[in-house]
C-alpha atoms as a PDB file:
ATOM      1  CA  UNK A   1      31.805 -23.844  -4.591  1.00  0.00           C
ATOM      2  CA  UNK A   2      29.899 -21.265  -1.754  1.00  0.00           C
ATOM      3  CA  UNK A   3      26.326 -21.604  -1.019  1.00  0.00           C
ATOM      4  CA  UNK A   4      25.402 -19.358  -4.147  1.00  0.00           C
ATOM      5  CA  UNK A   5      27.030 -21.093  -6.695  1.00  0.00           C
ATOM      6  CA  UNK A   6      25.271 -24.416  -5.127  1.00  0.00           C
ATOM      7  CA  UNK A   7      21.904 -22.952  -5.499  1.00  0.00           C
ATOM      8  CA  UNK A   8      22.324 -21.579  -8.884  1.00  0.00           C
ATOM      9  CA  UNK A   9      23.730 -24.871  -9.981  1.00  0.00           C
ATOM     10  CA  UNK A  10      20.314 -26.551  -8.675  1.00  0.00           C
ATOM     11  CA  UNK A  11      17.995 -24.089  -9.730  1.00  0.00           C
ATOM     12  CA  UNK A  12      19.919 -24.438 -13.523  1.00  0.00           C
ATOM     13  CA  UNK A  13      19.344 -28.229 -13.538  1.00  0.00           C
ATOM     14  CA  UNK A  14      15.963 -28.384 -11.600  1.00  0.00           C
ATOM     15  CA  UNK A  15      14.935 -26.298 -14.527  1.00  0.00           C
ATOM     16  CA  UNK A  16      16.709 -28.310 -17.789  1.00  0.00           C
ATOM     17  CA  UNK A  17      16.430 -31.420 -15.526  1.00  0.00           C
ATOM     18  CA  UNK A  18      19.536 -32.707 -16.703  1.00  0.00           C
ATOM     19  CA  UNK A  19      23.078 -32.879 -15.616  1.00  0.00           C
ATOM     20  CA  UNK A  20      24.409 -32.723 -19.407  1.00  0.00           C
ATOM     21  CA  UNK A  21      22.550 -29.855 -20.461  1.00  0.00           C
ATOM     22  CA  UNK A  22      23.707 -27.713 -17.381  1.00  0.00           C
ATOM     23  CA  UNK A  23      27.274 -28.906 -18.115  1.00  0.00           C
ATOM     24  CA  UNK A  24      27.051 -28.141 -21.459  1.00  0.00           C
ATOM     25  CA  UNK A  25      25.661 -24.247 -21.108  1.00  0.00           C
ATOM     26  CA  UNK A  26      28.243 -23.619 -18.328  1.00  0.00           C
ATOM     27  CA  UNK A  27      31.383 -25.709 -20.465  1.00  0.00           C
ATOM     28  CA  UNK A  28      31.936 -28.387 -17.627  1.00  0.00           C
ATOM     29  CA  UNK A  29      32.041 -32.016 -17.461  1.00  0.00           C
ATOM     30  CA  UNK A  30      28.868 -33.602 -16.793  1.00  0.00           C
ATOM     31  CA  UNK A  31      30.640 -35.779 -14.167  1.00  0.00           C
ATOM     32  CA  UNK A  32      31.502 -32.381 -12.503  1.00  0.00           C
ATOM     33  CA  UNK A  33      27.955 -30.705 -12.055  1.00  0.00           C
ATOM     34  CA  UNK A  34      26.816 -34.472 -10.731  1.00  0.00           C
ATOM     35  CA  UNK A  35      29.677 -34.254  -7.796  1.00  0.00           C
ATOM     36  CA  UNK A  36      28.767 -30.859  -6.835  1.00  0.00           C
ATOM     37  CA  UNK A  37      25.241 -31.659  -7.051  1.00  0.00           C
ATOM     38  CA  UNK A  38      25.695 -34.821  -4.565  1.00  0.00           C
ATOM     39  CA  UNK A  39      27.909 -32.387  -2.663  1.00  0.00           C
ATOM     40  CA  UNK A  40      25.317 -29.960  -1.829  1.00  0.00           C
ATOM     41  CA  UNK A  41      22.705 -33.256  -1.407  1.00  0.00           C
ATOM     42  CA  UNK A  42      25.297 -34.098   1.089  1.00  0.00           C
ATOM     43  CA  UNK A  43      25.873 -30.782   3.142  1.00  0.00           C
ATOM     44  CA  UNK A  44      22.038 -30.709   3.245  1.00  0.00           C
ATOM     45  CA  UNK A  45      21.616 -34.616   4.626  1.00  0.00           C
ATOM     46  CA  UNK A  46      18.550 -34.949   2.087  1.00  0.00           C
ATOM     47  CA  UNK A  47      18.094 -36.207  -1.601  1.00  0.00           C
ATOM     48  CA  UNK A  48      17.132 -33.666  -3.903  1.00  0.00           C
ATOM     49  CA  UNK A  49      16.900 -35.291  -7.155  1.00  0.00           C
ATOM     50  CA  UNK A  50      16.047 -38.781  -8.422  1.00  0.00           C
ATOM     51  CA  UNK A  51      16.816 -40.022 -11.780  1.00  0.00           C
ATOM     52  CA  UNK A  52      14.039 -41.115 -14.193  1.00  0.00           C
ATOM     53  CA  UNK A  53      13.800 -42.732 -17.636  1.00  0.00           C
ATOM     54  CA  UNK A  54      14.240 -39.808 -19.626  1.00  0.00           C
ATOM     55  CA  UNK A  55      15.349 -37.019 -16.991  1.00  0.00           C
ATOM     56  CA  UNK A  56      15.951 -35.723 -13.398  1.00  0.00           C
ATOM     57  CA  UNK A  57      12.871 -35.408 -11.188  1.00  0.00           C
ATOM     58  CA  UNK A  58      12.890 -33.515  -7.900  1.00  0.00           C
ATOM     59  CA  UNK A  59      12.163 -35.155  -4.755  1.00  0.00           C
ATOM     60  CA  UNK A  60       9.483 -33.541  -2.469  1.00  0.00           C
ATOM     61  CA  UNK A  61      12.801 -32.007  -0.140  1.00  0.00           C
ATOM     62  CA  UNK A  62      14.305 -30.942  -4.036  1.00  0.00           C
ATOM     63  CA  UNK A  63      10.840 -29.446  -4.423  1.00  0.00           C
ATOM     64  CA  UNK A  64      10.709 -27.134  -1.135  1.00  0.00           C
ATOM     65  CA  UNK A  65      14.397 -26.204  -1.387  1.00  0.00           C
ATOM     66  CA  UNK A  66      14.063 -25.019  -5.021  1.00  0.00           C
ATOM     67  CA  UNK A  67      11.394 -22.782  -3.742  1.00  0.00           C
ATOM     68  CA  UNK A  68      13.263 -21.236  -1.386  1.00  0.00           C
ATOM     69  CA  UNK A  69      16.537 -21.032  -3.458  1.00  0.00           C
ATOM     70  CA  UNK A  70      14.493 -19.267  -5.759  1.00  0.00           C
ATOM     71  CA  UNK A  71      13.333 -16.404  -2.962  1.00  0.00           C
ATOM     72  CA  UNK A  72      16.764 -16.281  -1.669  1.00  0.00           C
ATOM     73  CA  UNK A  73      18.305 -15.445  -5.503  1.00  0.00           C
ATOM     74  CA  UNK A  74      15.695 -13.072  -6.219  1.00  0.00           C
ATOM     75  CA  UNK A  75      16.679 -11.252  -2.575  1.00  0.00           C
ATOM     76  CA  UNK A  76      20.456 -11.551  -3.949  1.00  0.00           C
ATOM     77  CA  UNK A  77      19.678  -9.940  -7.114  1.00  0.00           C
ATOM     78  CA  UNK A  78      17.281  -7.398  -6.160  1.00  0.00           C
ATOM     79  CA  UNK A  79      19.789  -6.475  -3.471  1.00  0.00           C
ATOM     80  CA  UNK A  80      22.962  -5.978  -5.892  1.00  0.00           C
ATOM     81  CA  UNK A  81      20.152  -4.501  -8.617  1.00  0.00           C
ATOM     82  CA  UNK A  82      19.274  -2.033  -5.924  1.00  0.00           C
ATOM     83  CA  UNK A  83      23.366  -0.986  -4.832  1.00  0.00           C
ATOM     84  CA  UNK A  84      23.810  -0.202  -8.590  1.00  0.00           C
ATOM     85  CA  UNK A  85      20.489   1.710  -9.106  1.00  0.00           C
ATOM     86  CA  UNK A  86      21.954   4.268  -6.250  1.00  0.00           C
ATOM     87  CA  UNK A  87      24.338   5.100  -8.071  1.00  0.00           C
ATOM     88  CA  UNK A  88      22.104   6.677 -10.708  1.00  0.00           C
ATOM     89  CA  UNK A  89      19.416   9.110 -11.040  1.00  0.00           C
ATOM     90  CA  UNK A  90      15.796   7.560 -10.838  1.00  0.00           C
ATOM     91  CA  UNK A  91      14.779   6.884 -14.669  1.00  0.00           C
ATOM     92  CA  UNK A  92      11.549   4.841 -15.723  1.00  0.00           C
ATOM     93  CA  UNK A  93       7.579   5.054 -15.515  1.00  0.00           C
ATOM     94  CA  UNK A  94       5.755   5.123 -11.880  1.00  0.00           C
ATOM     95  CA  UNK A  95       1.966   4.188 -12.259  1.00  0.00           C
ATOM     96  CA  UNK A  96       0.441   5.641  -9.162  1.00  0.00           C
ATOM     97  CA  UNK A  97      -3.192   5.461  -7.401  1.00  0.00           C
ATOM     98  CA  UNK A  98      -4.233   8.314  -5.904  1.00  0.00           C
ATOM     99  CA  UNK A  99      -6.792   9.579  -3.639  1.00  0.00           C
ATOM    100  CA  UNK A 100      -9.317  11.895  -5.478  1.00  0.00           C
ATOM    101  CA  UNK A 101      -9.214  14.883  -2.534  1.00  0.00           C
ATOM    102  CA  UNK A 102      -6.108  14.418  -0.541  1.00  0.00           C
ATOM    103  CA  UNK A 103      -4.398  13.490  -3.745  1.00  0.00           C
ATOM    104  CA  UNK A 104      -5.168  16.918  -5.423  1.00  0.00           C
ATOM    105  CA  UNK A 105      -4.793  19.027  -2.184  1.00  0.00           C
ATOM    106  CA  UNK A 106      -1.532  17.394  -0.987  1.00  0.00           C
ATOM    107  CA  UNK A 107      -0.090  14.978  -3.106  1.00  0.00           C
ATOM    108  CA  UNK A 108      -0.124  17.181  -6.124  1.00  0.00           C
ATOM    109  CA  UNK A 109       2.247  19.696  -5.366  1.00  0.00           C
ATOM    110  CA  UNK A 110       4.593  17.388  -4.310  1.00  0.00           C
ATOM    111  CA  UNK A 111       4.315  15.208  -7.117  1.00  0.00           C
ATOM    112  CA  UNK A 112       4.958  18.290  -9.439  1.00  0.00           C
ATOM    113  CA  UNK A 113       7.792  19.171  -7.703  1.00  0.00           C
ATOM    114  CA  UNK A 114       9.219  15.404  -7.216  1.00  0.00           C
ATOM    115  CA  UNK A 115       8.461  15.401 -11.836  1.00  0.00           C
ATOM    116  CA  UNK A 116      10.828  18.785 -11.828  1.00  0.00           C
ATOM    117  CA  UNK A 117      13.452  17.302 -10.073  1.00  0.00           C
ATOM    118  CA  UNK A 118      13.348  13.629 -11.377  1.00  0.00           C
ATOM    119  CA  UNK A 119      12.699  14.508 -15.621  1.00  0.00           C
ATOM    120  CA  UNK A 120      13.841  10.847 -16.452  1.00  0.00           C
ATOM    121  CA  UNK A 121      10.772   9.248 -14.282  1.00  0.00           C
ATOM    122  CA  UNK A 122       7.206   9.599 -16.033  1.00  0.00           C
ATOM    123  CA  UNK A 123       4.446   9.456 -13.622  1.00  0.00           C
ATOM    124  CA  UNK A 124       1.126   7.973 -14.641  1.00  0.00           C
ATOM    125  CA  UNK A 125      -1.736   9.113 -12.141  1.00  0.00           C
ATOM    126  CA  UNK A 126      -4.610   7.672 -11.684  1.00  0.00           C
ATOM    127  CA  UNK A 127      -6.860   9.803  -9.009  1.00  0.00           C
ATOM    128  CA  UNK A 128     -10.231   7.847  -7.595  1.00  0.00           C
ATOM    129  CA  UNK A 129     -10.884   6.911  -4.145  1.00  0.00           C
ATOM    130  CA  UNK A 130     -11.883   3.466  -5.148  1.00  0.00           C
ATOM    131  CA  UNK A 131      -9.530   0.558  -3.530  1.00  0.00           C
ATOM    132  CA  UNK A 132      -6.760  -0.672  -6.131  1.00  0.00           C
ATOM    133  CA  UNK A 133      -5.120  -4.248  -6.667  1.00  0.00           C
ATOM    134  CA  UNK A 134      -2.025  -3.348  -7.054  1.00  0.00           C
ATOM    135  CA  UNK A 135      -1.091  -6.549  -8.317  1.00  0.00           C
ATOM    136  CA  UNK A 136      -3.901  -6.476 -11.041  1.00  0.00           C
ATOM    137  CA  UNK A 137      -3.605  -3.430 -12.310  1.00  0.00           C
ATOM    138  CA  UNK A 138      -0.196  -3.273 -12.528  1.00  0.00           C
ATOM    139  CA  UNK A 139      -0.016  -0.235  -9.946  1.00  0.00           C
ATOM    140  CA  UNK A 140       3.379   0.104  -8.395  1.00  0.00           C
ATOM    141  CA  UNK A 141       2.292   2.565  -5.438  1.00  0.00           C
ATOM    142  CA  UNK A 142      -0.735   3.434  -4.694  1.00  0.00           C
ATOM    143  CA  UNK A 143      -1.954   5.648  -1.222  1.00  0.00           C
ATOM    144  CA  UNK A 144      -4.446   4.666   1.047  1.00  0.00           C
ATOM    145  CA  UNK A 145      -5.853   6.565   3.773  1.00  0.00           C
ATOM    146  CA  UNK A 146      -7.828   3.914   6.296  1.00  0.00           C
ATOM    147  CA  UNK A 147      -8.157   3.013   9.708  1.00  0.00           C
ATOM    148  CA  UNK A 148      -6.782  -0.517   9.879  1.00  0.00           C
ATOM    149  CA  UNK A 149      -4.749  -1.974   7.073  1.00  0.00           C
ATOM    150  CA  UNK A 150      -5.682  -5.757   6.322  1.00  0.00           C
ATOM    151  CA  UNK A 151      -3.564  -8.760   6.274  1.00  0.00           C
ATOM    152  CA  UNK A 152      -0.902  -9.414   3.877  1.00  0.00           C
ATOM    153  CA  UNK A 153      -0.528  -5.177   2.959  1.00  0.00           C
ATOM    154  CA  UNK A 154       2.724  -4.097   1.992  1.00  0.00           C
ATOM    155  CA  UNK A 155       2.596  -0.855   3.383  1.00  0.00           C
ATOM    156  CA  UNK A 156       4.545   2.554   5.096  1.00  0.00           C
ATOM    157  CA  UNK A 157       3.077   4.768   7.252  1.00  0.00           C
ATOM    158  CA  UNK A 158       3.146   8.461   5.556  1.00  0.00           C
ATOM    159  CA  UNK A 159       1.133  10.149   8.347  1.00  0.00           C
ATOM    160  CA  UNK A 160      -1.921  10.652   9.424  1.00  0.00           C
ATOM    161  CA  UNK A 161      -5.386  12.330   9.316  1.00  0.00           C
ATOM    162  CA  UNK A 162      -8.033  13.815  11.917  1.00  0.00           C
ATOM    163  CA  UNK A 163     -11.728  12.682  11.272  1.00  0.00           C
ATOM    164  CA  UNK A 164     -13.865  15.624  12.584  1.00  0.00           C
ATOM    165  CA  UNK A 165     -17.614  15.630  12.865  1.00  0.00           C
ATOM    166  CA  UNK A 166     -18.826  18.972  11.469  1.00  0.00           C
ATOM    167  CA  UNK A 167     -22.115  20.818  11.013  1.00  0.00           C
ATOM    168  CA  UNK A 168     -23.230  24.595   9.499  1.00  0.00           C
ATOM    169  CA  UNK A 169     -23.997  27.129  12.354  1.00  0.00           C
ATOM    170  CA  UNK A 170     -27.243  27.778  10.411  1.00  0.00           C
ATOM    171  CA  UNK A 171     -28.328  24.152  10.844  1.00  0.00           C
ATOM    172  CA  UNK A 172     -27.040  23.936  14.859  1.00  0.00           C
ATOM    173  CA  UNK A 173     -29.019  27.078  15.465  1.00  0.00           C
ATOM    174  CA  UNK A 174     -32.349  24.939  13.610  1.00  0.00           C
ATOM    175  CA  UNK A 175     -31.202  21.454  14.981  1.00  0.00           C
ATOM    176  CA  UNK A 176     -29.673  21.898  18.140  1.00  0.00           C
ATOM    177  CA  UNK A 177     -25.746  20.884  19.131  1.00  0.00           C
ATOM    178  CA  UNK A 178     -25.575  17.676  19.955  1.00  0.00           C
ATOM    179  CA  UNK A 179     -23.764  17.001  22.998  1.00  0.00           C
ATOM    180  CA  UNK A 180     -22.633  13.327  22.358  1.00  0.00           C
ATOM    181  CA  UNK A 181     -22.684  10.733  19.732  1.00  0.00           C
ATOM    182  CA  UNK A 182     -25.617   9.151  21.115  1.00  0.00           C
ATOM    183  CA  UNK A 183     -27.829  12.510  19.795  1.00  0.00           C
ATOM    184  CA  UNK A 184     -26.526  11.736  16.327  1.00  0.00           C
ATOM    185  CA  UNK A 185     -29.874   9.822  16.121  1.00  0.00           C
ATOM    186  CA  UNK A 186     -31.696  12.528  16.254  1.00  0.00           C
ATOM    187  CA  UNK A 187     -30.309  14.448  13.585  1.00  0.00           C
ATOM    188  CA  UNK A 188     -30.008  14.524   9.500  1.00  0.00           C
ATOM    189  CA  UNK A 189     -26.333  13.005   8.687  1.00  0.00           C
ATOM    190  CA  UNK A 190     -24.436  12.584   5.436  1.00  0.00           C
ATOM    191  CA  UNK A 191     -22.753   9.683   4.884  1.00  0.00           C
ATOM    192  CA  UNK A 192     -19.318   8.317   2.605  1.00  0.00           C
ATOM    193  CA  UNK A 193     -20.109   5.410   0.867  1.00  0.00           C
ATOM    194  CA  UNK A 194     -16.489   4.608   0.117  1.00  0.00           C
ATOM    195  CA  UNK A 195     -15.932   4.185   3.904  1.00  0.00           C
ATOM    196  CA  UNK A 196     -17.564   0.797   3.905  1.00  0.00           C
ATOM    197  CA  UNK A 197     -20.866   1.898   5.620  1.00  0.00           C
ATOM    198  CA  UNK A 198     -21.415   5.495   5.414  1.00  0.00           C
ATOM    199  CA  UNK A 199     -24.526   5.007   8.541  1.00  0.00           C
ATOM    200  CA  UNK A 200     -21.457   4.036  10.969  1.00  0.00           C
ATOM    201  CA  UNK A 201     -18.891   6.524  12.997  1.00  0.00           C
ATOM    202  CA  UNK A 202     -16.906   5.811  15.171  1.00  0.00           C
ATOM    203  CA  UNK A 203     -16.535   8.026  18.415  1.00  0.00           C
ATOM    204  CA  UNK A 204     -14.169   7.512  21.548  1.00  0.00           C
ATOM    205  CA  UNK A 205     -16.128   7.398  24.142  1.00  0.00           C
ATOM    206  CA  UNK A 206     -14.731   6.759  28.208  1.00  0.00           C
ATOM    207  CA  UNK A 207     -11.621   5.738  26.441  1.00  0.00           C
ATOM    208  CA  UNK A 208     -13.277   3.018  24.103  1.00  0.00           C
ATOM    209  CA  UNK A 209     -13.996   3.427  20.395  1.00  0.00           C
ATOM    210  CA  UNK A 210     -18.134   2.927  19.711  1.00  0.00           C
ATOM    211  CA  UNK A 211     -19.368   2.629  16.194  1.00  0.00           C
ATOM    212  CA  UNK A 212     -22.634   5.025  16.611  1.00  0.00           C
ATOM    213  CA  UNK A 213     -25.243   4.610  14.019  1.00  0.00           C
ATOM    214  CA  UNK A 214     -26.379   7.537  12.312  1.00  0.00           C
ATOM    215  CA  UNK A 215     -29.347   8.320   9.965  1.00  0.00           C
ATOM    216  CA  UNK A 216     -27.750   9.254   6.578  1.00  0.00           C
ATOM    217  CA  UNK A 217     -30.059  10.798   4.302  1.00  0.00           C
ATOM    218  CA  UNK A 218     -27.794  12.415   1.839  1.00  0.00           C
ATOM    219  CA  UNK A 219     -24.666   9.526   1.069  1.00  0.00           C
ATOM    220  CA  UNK A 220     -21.866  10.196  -1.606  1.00  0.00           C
ATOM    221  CA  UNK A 221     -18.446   8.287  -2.253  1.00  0.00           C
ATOM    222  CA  UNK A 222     -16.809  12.332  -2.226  1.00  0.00           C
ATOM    223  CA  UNK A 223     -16.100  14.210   0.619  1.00  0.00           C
ATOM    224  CA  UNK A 224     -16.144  17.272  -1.446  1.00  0.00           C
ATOM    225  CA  UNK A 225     -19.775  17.139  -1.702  1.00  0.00           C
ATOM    226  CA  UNK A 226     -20.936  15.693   2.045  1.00  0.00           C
ATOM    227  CA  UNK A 227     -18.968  18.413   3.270  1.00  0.00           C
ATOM    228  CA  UNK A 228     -20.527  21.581   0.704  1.00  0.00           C
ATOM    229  CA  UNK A 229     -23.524  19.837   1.505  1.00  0.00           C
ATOM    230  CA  UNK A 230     -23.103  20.541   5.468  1.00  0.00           C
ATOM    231  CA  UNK A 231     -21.858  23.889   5.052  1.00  0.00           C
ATOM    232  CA  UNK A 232     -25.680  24.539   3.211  1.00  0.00           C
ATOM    233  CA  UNK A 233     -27.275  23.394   6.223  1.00  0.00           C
ATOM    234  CA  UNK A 234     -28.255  19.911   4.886  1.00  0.00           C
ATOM    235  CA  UNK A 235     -27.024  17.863   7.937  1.00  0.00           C
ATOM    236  CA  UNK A 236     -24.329  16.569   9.808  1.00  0.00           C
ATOM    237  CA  UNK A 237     -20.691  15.508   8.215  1.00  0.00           C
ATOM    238  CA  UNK A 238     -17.881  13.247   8.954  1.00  0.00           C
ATOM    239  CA  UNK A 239     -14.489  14.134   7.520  1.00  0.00           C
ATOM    240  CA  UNK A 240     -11.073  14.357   7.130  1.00  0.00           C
ATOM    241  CA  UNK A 241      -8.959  17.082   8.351  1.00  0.00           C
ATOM    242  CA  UNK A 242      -7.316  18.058   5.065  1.00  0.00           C
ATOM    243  CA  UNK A 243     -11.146  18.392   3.448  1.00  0.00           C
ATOM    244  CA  UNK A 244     -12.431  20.706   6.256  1.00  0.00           C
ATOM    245  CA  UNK A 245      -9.957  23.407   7.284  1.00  0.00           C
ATOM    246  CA  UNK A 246     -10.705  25.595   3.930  1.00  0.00           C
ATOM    247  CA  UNK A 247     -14.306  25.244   5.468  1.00  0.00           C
ATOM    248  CA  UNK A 248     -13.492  25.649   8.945  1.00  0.00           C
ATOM    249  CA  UNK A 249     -10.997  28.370   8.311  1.00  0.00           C
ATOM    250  CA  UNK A 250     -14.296  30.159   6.421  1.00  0.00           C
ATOM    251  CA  UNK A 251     -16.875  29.617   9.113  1.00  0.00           C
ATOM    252  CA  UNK A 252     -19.022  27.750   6.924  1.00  0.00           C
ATOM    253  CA  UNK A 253     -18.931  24.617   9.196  1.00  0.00           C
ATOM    254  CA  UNK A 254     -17.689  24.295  12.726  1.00  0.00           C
ATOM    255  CA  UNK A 255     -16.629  20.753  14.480  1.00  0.00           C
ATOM    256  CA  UNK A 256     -18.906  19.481  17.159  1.00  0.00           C
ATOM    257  CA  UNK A 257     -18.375  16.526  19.556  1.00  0.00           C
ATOM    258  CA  UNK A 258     -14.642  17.431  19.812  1.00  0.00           C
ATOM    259  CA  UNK A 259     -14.849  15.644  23.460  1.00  0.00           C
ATOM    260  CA  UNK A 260     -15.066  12.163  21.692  1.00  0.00           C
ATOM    261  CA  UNK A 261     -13.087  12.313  19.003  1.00  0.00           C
ATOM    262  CA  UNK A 262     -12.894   9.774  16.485  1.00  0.00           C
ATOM    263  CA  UNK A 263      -9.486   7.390  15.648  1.00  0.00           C
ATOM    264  CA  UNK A 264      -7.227   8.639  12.811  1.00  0.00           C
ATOM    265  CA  UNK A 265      -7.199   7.692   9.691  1.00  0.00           C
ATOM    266  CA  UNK A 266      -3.278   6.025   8.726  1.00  0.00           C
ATOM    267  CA  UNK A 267      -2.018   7.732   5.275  1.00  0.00           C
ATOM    268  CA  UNK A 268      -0.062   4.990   3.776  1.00  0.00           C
ATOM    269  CA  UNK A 269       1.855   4.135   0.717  1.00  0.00           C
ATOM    270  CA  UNK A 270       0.645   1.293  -0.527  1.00  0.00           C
ATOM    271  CA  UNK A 271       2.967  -1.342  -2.255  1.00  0.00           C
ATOM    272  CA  UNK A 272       2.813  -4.851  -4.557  1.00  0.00           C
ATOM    273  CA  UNK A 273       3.469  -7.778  -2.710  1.00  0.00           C
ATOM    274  CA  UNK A 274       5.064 -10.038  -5.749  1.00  0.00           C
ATOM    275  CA  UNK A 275       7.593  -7.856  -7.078  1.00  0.00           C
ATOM    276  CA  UNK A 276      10.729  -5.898  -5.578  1.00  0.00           C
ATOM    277  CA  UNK A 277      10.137  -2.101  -5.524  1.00  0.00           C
ATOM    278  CA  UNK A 278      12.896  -0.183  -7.887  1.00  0.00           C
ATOM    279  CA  UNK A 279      14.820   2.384  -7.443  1.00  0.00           C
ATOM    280  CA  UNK A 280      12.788   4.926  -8.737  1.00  0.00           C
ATOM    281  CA  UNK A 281       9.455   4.194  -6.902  1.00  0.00           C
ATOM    282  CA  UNK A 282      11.861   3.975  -3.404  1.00  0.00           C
ATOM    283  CA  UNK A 283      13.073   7.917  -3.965  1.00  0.00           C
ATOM    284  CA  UNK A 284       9.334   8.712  -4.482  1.00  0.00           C
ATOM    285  CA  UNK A 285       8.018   7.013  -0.903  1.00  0.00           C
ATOM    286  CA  UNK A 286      11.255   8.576   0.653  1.00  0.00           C
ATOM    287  CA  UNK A 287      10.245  12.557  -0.712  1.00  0.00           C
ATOM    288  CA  UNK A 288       6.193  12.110   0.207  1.00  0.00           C
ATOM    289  CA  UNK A 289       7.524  10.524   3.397  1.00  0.00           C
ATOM    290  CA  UNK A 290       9.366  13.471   4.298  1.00  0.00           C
ATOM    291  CA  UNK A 291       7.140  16.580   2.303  1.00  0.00           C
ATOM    292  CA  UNK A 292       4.254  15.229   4.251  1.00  0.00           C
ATOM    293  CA  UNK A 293       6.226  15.193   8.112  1.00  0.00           C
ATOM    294  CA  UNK A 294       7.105  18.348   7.349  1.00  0.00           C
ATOM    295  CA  UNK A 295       3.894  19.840   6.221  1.00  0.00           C
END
């Protein structure tokens, strides 16, 4: 029996907790799962199962080893589940979170052409810049565009984004330019809530990142907004790159403080961490991964 069969044979009585019952699913005499049971005990130097009154009970070594049998099992069978999904055309239901602005200016096209190609999958969007649990809601991809990702994500890197600190030329001609992140205190900002603290930005300055604190006085959790709101002369904006080149392109803001620029933001797909990833969901990360590097 290889190391497979031995673990399966394990996890099957760890689970009935008896010898007979195992024997009798698998048509074997129960003097024959006991040997290969004490064979494995023996090949791993440790007892893995004591015998009560009524049935088998694991030993604290059974216990830790059926944990691990049970990882290694599900790696085996996602792995051979996996080989035989290649050989078919992606098929199933994606439920995807999506970012409200980058997912409609970027993300959309590609997802329309990704549903044209792929008419078996079904894609279920759900666009909000709110954070997701994946694991909660049941999301099997979500993207997230941050600056650090925490510990424990499941993640790959899809790109990235320039933050850019923009103003109206109406309001610099009233205001002044400021010329460094210190002068932000003198001036009206608008802030994202969604950011975490929409009265914090973050500047390189001599090489180091500084957090500057600004005076928000008009705060949203939509970039959409902050930045319409800047291009009326209402104050100073932080945001992405993908939100302010239609405005930049236009005029109707211009980027200021482009000698400290702030870090980029990571674009990432955003995975569960309890559950393989099928086939289908795979194909999906692999065509944003390569839309977006080529955008």
């Amino acid at each position: 029996m290889d190391r497979l069969d031995a673990m399966h044979l394990f996890l099957r009585v760890a689970e009935l907790g008896s010898f007979s019952a195992v024997a009798q699913q698998l048509g074997l005499a129960s003097s024959v799962v006991t040997r290969q049971i004490a064979a494995l005990e023996s090949h791993l130097g440790v007892k893995l199962m004591v015998r009560s009154t009524r049935r088998l009970a694991l030993t604290s070594a059974g216990t830790a080893y059926l944990e691990k049998c049970r990882v290694i099992l599900n790696l085996v069978e996602a792995a051979e589940t996996g080989v035989a999904e290649e050989r078919q055309a992606p098929r199933g239901n994606i439920r995807l979170g999506l970012p409200l602005s980058y997912g409609l200016k970027r993300l959309a096209p590609i997802l329309l052409e990704f549903s044209r190609h792929y008419p078996e999958v079904s894609l279920d969007m759900d666009f909000s810049d709110r954070r997701i649990n994946l694991i909660e809601e049941g999301v099997d991809l979500s993207i997230r565009i941050t600056r650090r990702l925490e510990a424990g994500d499941v993640a790959r890197r899809l790109g990235s984004s320039r933050l850019l600190a923009l103003a109206a030329p109406a309001y610099l001609d009233r205001h002044g330019r400021p010329e460094n992140p210190a002068e932000l205190a003198n001036h009206l900002c608008l802030g994202y809530t969604n950011a975490g603290s929409g009265d914090v930005w973050p500047f390189t300055v001599d090489g180091q990142v500084e957090n500057i604190h600004v005076r928000s006085r008009f705060n949203a959790n939509n970039g959409e907004l902050l930045i319409e709101a800047a291009a009326q002369g209402l104050g100073i904006t932080c945001q992405p790159d993908f939100i302010a080149e239609p405005l930049l392109a236009a005029g109707r803001v211009v980027e200021i403080l482009a000698d400290y620029p702030m870090p980029p933001l990571g674009i990432y797909a955003m995975l569960p961490s309890n559950r393989h990833v099928p086939h289908r969901v795979r194909v999906l990360i692999d065509t944003l991964a390569e839309r977006l590097a080529t955008a």
